[in-house]
N, C-alpha and C. Protein backbone atom coordinates (compact mmCIF):
# COMPACT_ATOMS: atom_id res chain seq x y z
N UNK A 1 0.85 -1.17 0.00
CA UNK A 1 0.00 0.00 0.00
C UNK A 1 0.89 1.23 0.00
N UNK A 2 0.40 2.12 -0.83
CA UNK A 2 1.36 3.59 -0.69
C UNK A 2 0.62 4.60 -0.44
N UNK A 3 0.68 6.04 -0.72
CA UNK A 3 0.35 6.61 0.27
C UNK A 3 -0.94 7.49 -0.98
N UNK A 4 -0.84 7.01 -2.16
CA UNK A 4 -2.00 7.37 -2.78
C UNK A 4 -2.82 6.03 -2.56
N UNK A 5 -2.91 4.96 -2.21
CA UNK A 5 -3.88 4.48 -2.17
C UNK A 5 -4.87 4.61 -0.62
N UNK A 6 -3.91 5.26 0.20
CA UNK A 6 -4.67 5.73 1.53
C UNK A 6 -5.22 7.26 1.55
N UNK A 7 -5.68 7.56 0.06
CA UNK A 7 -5.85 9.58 0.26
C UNK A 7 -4.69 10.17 -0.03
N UNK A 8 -3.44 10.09 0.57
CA UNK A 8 -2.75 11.36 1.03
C UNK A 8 -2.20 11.54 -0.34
N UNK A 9 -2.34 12.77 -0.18
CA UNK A 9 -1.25 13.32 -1.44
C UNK A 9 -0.03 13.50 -1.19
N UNK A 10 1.01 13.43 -2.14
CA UNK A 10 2.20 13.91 -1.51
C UNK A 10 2.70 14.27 -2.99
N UNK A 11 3.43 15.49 -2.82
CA UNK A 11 4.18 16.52 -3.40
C UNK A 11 5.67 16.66 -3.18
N UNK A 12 6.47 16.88 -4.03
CA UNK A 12 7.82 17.08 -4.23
C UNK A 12 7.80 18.39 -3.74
N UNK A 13 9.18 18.80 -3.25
CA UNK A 13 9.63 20.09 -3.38
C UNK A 13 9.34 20.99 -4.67
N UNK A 14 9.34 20.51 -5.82
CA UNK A 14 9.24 21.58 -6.76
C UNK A 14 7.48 21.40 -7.22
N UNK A 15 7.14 20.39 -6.18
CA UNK A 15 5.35 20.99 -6.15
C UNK A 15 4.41 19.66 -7.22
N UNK A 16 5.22 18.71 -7.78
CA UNK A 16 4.63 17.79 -9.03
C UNK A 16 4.55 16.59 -8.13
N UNK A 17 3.61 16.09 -8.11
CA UNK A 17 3.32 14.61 -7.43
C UNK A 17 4.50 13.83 -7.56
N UNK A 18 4.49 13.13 -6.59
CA UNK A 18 5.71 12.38 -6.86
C UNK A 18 5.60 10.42 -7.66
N UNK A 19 5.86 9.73 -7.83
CA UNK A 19 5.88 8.97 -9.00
C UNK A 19 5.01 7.48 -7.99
N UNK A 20 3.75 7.87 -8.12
CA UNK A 20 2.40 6.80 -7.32
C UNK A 20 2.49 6.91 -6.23
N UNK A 21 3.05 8.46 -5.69
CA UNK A 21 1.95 8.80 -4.33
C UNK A 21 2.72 8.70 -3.35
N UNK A 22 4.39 7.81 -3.65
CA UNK A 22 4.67 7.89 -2.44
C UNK A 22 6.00 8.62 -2.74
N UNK A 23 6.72 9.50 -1.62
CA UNK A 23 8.22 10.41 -1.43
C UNK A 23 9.53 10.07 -1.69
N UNK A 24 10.02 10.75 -2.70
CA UNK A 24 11.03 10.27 -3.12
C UNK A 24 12.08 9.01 -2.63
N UNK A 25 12.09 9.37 -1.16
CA UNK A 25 13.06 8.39 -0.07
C UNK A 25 12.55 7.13 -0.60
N UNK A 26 11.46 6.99 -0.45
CA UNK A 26 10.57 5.81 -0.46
C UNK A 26 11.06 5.08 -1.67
N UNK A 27 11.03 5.80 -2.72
CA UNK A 27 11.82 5.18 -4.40
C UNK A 27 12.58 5.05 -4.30
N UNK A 28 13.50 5.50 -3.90
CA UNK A 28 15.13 5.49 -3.71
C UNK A 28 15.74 4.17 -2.58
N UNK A 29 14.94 3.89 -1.87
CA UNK A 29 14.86 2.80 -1.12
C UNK A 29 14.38 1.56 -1.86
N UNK A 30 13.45 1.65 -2.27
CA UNK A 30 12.75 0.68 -3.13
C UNK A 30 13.93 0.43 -3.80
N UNK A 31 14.38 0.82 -4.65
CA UNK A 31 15.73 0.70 -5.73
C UNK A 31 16.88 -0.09 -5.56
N UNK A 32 17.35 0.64 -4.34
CA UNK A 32 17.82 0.03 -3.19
C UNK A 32 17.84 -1.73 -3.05
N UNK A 33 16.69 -1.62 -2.96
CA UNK A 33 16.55 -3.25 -2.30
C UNK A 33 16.44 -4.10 -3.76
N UNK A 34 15.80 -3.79 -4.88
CA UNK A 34 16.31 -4.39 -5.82
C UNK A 34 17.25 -4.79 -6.06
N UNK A 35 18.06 -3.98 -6.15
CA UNK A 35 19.45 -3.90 -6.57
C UNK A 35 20.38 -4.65 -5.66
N UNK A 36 19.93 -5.06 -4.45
CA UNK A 36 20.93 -5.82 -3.25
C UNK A 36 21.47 -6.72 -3.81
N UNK A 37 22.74 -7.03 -3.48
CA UNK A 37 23.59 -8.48 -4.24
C UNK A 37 23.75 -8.52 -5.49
N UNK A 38 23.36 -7.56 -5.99
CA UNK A 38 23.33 -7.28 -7.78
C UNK A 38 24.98 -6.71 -7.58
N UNK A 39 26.14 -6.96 -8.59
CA UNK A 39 27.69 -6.92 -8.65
C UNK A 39 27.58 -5.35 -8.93
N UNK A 40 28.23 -4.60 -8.46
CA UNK A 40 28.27 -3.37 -8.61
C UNK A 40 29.42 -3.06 -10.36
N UNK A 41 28.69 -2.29 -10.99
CA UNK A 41 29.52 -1.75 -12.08
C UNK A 41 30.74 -1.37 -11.97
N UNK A 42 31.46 -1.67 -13.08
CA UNK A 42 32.69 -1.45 -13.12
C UNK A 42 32.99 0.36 -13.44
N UNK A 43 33.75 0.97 -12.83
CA UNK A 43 34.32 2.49 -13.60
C UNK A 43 35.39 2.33 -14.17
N UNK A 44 36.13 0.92 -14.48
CA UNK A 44 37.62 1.18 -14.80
C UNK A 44 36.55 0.74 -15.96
N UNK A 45 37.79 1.12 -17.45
CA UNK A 45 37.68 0.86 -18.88
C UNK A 45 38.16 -0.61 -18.80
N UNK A 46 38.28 -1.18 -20.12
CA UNK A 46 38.42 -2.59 -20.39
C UNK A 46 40.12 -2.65 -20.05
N UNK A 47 40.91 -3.47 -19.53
CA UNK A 47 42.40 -3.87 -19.68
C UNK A 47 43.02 -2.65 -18.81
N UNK A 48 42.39 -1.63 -17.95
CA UNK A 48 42.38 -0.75 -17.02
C UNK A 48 42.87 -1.41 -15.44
N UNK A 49 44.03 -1.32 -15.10
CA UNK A 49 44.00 -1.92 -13.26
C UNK A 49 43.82 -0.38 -12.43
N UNK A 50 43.36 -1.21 -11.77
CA UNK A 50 42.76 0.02 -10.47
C UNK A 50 44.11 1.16 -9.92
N UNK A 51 45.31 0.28 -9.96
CA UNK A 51 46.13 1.11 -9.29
C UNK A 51 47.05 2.10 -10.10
N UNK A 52 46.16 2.09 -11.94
CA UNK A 52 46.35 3.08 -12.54
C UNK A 52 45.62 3.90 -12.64
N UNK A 53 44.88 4.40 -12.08
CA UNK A 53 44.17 6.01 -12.24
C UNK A 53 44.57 6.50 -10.98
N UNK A 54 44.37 7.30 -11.43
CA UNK A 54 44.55 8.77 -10.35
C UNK A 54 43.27 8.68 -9.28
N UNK A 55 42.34 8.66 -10.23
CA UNK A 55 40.88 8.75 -8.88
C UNK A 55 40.83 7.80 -8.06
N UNK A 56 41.47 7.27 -8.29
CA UNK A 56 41.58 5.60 -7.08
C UNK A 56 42.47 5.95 -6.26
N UNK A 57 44.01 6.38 -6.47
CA UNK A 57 44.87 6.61 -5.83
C UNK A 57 44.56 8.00 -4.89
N UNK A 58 43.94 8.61 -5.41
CA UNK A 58 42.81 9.93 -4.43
C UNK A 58 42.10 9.57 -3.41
N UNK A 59 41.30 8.41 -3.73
CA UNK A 59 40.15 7.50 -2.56
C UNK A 59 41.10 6.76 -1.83
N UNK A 60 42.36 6.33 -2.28
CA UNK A 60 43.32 5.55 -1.55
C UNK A 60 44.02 6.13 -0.08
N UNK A 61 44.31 6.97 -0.59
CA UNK A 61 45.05 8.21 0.25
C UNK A 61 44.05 8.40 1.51
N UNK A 62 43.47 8.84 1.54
CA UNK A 62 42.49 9.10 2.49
C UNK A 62 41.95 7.97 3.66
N UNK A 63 42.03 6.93 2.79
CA UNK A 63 41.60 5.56 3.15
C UNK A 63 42.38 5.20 4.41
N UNK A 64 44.06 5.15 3.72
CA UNK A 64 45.19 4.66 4.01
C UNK A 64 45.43 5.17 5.32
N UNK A 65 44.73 7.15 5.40
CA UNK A 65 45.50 7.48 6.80
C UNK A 65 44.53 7.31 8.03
N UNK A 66 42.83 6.74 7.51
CA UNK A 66 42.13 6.60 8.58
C UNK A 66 42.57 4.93 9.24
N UNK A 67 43.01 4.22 8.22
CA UNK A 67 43.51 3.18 8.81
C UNK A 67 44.81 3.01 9.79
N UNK A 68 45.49 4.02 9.50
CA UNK A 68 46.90 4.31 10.20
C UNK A 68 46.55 4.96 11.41
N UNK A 69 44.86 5.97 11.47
CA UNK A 69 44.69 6.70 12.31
C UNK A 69 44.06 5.75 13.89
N UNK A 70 43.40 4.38 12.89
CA UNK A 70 42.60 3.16 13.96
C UNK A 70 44.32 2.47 14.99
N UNK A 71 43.70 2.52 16.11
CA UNK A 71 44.29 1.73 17.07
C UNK A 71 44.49 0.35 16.56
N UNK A 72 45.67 -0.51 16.80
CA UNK A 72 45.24 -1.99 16.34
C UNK A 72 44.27 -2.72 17.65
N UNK A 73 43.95 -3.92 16.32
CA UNK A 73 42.70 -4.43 17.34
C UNK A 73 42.62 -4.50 18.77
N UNK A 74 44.31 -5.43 18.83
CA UNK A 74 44.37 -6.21 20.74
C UNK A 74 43.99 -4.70 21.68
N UNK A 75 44.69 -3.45 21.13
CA UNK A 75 44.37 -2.05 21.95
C UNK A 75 42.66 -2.19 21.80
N UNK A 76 41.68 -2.29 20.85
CA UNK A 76 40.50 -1.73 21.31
C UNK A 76 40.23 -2.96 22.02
N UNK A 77 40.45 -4.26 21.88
CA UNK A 77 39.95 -5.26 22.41
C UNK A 77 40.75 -4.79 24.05
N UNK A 78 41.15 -4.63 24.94
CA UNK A 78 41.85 -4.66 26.07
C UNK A 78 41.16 -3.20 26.35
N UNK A 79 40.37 -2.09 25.68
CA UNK A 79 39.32 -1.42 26.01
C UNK A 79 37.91 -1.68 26.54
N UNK A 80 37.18 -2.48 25.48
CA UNK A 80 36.00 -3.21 25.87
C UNK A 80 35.84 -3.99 26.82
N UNK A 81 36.77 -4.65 27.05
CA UNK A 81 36.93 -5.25 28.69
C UNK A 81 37.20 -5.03 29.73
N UNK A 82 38.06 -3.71 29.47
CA UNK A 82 38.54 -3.03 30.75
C UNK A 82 39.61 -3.42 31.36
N UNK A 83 40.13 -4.57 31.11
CA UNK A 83 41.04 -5.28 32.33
C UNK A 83 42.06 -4.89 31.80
N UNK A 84 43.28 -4.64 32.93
CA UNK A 84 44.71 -4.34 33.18
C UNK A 84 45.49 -5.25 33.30
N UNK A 85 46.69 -5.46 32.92
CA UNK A 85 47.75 -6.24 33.26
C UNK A 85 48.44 -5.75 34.21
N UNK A 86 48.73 -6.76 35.69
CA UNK A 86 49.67 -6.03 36.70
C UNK A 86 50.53 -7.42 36.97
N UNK A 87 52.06 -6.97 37.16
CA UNK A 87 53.01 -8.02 37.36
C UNK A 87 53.16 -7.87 38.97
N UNK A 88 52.59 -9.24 39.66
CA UNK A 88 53.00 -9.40 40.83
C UNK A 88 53.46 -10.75 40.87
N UNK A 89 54.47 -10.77 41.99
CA UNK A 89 54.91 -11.87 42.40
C UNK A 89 55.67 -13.06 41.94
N UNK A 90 56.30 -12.40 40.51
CA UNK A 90 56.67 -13.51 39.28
C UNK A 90 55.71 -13.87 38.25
N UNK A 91 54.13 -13.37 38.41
CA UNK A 91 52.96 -13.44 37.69
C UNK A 91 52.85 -12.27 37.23
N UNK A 92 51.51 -12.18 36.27
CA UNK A 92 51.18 -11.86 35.05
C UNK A 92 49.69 -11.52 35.69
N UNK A 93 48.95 -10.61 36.23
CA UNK A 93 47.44 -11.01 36.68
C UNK A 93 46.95 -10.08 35.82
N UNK A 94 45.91 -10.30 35.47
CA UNK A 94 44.66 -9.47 34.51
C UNK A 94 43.45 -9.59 35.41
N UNK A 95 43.27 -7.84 35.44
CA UNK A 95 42.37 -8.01 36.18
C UNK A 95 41.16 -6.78 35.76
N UNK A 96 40.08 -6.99 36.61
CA UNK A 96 39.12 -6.02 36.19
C UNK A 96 39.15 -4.84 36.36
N UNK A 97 39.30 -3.57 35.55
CA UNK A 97 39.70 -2.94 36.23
C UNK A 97 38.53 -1.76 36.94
N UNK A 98 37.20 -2.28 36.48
CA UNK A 98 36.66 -2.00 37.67
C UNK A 98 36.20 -1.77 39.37
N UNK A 99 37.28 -3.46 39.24
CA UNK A 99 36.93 -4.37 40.90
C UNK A 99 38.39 -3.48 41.47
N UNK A 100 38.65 -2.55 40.59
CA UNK A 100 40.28 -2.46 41.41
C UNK A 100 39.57 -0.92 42.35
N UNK A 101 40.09 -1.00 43.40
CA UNK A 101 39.22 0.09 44.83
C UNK A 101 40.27 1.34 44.20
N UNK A 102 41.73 1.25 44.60
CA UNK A 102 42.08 2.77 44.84
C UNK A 102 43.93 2.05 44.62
N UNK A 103 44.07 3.39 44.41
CA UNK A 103 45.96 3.39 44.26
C UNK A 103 46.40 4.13 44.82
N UNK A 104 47.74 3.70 45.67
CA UNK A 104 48.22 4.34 46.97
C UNK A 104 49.45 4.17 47.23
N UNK A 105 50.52 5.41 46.68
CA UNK A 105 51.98 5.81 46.37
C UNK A 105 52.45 5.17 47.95
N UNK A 106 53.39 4.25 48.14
CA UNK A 106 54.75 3.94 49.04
C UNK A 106 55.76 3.94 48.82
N UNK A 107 56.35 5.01 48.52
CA UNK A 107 57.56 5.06 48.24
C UNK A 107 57.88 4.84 46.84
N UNK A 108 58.82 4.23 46.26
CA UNK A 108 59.10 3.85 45.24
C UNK A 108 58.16 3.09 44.44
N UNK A 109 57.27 2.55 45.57
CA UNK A 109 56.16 2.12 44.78
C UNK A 109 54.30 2.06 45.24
N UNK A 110 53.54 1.81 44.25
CA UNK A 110 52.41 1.56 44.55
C UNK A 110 51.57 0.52 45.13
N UNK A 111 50.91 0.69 45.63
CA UNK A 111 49.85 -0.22 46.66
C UNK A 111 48.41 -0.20 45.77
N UNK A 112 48.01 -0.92 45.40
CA UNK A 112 47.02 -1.46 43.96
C UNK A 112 45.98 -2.58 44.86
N UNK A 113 44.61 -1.67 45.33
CA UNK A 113 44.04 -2.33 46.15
C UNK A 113 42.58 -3.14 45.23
N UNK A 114 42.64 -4.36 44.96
CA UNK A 114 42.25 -4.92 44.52
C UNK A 114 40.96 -6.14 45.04
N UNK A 115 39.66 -5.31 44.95
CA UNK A 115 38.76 -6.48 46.12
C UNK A 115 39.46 -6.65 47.37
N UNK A 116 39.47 -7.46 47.97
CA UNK A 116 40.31 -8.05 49.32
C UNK A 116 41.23 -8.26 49.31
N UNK A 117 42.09 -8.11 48.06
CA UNK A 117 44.02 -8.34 47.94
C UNK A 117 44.89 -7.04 47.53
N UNK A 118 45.56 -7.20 47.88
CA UNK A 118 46.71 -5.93 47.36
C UNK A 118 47.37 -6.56 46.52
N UNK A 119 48.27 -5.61 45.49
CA UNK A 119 49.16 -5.72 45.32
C UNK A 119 50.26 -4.39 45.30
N UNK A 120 51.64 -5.06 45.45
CA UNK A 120 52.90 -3.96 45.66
C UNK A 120 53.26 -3.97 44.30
N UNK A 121 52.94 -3.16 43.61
CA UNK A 121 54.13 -2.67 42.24
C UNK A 121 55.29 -1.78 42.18
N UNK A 122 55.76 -2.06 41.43
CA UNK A 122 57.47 -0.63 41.45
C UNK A 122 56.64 -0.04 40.11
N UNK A 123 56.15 0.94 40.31
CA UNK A 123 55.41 1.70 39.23
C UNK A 123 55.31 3.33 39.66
N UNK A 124 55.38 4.49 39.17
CA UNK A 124 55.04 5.48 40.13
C UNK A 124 53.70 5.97 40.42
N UNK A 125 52.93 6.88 41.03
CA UNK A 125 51.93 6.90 41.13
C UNK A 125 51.56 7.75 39.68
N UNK A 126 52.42 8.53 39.27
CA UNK A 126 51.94 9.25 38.34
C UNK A 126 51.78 8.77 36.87
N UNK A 127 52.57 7.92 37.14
CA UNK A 127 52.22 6.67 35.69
C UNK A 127 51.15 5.77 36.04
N UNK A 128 50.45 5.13 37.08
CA UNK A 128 49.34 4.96 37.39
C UNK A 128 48.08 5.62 36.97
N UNK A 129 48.49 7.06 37.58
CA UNK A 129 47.33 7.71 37.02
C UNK A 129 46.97 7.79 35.54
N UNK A 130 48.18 7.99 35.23
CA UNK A 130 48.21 8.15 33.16
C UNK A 130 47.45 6.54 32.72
N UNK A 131 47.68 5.88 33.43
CA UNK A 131 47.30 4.17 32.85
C UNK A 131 46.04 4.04 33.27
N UNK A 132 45.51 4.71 34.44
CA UNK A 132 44.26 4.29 34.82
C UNK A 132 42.81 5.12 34.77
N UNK A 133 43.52 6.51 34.38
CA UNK A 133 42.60 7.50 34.17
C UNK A 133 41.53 7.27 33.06
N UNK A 134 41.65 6.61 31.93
CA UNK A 134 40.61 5.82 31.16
C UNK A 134 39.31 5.00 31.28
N UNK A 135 40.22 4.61 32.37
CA UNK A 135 39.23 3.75 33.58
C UNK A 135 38.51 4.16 34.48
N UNK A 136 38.56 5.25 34.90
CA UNK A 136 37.89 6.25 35.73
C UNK A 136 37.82 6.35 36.88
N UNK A 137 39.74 6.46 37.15
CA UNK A 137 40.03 6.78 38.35
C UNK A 137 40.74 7.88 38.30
N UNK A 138 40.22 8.48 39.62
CA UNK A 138 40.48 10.01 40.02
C UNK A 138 41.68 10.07 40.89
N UNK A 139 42.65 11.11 40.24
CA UNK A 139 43.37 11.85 41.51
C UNK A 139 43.19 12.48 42.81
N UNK A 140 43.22 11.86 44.05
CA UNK A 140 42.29 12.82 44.93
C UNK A 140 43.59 13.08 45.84
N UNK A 141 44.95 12.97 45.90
CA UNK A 141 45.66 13.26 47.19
C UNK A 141 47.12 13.01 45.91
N UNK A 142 48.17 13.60 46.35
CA UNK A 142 49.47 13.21 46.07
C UNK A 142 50.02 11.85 45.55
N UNK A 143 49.18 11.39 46.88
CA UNK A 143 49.79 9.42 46.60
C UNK A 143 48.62 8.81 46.82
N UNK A 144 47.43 9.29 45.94
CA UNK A 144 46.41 8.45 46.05
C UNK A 144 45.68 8.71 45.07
N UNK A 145 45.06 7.49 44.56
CA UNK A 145 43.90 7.57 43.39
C UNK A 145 42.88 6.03 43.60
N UNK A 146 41.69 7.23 43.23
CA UNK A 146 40.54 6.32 43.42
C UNK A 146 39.60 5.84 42.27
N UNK A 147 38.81 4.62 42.15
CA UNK A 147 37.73 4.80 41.06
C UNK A 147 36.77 5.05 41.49
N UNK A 148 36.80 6.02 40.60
CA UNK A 148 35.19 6.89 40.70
C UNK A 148 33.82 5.95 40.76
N UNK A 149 33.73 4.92 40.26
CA UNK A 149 32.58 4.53 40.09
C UNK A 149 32.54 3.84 41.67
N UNK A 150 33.64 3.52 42.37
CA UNK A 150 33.17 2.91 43.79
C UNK A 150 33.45 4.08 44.96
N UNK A 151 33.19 5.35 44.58
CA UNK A 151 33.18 6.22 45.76
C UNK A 151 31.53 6.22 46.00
N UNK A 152 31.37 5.97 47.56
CA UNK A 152 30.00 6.05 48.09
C UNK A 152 29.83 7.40 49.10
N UNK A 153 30.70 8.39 49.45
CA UNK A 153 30.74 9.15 50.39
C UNK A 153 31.59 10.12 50.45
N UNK A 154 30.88 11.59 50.32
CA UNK A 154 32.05 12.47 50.36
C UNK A 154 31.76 13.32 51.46
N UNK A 155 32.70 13.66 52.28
CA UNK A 155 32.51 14.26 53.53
C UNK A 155 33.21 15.80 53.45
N UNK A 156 32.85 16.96 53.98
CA UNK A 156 33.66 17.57 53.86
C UNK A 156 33.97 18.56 55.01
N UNK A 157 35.55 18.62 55.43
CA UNK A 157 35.76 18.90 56.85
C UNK A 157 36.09 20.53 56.74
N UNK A 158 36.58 20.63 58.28
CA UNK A 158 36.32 21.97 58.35
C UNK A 158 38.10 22.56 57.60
N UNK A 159 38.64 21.71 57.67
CA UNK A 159 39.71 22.54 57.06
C UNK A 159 39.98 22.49 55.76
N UNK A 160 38.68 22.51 55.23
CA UNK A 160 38.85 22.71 53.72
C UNK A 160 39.15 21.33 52.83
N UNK A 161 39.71 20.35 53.51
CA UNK A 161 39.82 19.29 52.97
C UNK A 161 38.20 18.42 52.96
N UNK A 162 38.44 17.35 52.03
CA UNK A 162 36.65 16.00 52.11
C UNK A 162 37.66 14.90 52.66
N UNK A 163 37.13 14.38 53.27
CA UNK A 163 37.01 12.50 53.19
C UNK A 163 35.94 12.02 52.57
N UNK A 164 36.50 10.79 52.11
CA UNK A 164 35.80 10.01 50.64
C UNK A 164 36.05 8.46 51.34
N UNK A 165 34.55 8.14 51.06
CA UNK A 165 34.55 6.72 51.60
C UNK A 165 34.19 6.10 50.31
N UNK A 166 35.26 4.53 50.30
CA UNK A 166 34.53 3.95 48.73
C UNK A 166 33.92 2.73 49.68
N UNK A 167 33.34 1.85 48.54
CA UNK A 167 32.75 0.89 48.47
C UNK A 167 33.78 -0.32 49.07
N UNK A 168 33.20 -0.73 50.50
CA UNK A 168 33.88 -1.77 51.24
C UNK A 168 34.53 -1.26 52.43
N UNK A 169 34.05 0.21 52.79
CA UNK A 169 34.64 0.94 53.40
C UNK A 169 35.60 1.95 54.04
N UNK A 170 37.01 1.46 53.12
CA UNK A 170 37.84 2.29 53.43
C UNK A 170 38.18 3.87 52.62
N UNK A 171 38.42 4.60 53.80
CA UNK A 171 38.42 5.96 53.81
C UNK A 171 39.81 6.58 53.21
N UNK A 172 39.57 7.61 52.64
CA UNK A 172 40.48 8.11 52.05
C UNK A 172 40.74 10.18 52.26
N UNK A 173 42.01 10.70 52.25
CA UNK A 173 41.82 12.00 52.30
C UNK A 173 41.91 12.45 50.91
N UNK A 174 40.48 13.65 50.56
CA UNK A 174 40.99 14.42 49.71
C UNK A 174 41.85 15.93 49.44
N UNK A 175 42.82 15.84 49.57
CA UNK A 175 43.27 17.52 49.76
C UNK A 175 43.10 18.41 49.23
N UNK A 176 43.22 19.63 49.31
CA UNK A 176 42.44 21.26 48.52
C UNK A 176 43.02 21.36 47.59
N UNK A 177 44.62 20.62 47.09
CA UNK A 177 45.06 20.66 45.61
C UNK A 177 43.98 19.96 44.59
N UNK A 178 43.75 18.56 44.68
CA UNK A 178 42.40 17.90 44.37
C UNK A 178 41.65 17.96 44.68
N UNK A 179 40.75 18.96 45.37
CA UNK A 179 39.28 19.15 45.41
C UNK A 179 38.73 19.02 44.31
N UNK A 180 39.37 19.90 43.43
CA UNK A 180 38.90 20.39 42.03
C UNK A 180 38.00 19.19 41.01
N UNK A 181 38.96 18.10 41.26
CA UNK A 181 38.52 16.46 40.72
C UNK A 181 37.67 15.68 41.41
N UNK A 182 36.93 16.01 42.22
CA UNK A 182 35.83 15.57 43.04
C UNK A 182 34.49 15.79 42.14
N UNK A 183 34.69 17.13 40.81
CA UNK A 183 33.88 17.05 40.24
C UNK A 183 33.56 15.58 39.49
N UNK A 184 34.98 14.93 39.03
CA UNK A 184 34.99 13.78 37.91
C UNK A 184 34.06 13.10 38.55
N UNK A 185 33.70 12.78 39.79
CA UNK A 185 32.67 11.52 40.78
C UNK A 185 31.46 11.26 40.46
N UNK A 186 31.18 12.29 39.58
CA UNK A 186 29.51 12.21 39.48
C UNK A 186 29.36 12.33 37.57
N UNK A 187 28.54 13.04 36.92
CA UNK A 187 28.11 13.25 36.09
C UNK A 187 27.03 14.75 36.39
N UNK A 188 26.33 14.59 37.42
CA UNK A 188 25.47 15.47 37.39
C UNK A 188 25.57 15.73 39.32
N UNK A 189 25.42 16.99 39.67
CA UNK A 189 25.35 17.38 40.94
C UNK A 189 24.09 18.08 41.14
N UNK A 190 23.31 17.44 42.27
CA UNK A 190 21.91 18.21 42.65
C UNK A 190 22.10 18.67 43.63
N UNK A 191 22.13 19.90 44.07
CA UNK A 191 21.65 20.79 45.56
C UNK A 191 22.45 21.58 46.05
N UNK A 192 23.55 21.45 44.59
CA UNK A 192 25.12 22.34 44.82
C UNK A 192 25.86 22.77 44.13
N UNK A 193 26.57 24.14 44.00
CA UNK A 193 26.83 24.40 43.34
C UNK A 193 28.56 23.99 42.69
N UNK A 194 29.33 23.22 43.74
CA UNK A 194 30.24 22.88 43.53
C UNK A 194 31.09 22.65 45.07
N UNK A 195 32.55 22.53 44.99
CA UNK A 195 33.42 22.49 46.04
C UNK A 195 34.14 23.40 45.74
N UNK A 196 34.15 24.41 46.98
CA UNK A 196 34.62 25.38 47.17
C UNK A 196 36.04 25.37 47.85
């Protein structure tokens, strides 16, 4: 059924019925589906290879640098999952890097609090942050970073500093250099205008 056999009229832009009532899209679609799996025409001439014209080598170019511009796969694949590689103990662990709580500078190295286990890496905190900030953990102290998605509690004291409680309980300080990133915690804030 089209749309002259239900009444409606329908008109082109330049005002002439359009070809049995129904809108151009509609033909152009129709066409469309004919044509599916039908071998697409050739533009090269007879005894012509593709990588002699110019207009190919034009569409090529362009082609060439969005492919150079794509990440290789294993990078987007080790996105979609989220999980991190951390070397502890002579091992290799991959882990979620959701389930991971908070990161916490000792010295030469980091404390990588993971569900109910730690681990000790020789990593610095600030290369932590660069590795994990994707993941959506926040800078909130010097030698500390948290993920945002397991902060349940932000407190805020009288000396200008918050405490931040995550998920499982343990507490953390935020200092007035990182206040500022307390915004990253949320998406949307109701009843306030910010941290002051």
């Amino acid at each position: 059924m089209n749309f002259a056999e239900t009444g409606a009229v329908t008109k082109t832009v330049e005002g002439s019925l359009t070809n049995g009532g129904n809108p151009p899209i509609y033909e152009a679609a129709k066409a469309a589906r004919m044509n599916w799996g039908k071998p697409m025409p050739s533009l090269l001439s007879a005894g012509e290879r593709p990588e002699d014209t110019t207009a190919n080598l034009a569409q090529a170019k362009p082609t060439a640098g969005l492919v150079e511009a794509l990440p290789p796969l294993p990078v987007l694949a080790g996105r979609a999952l989220g999980r991190i590689a951390i070397k502890a103990k002579g091992r290799i662990l991959l882990l979620d890097a959701a389930e991971v709580i908070a990161v916490e500078a000792k010295g030469n190295y980091v404390l990588l609090h993971h569900g109910s286990s730690s681990y000790m890496l020789r990593e610095s905190i600030a290369t932590m942050e660069e590795k994990l900030n994707p993941h959506g953990f926040v800078r909130i102290h010097r030698s500390a970073l948290v993920n945002a998605a397991l902060v349940e509690e932000i407190q805020p004291w009288s000396t200008g500093e918050y405490g931040i409680r995550v998920k499982g309980g343990r507490e953390y300080t935020v200092t007035r250099t990182y206040k500022k990133n307390l915004q990253l915690l949320a998406h949307s804030w109701i009843g306030m205008n910010g941290f002051d």
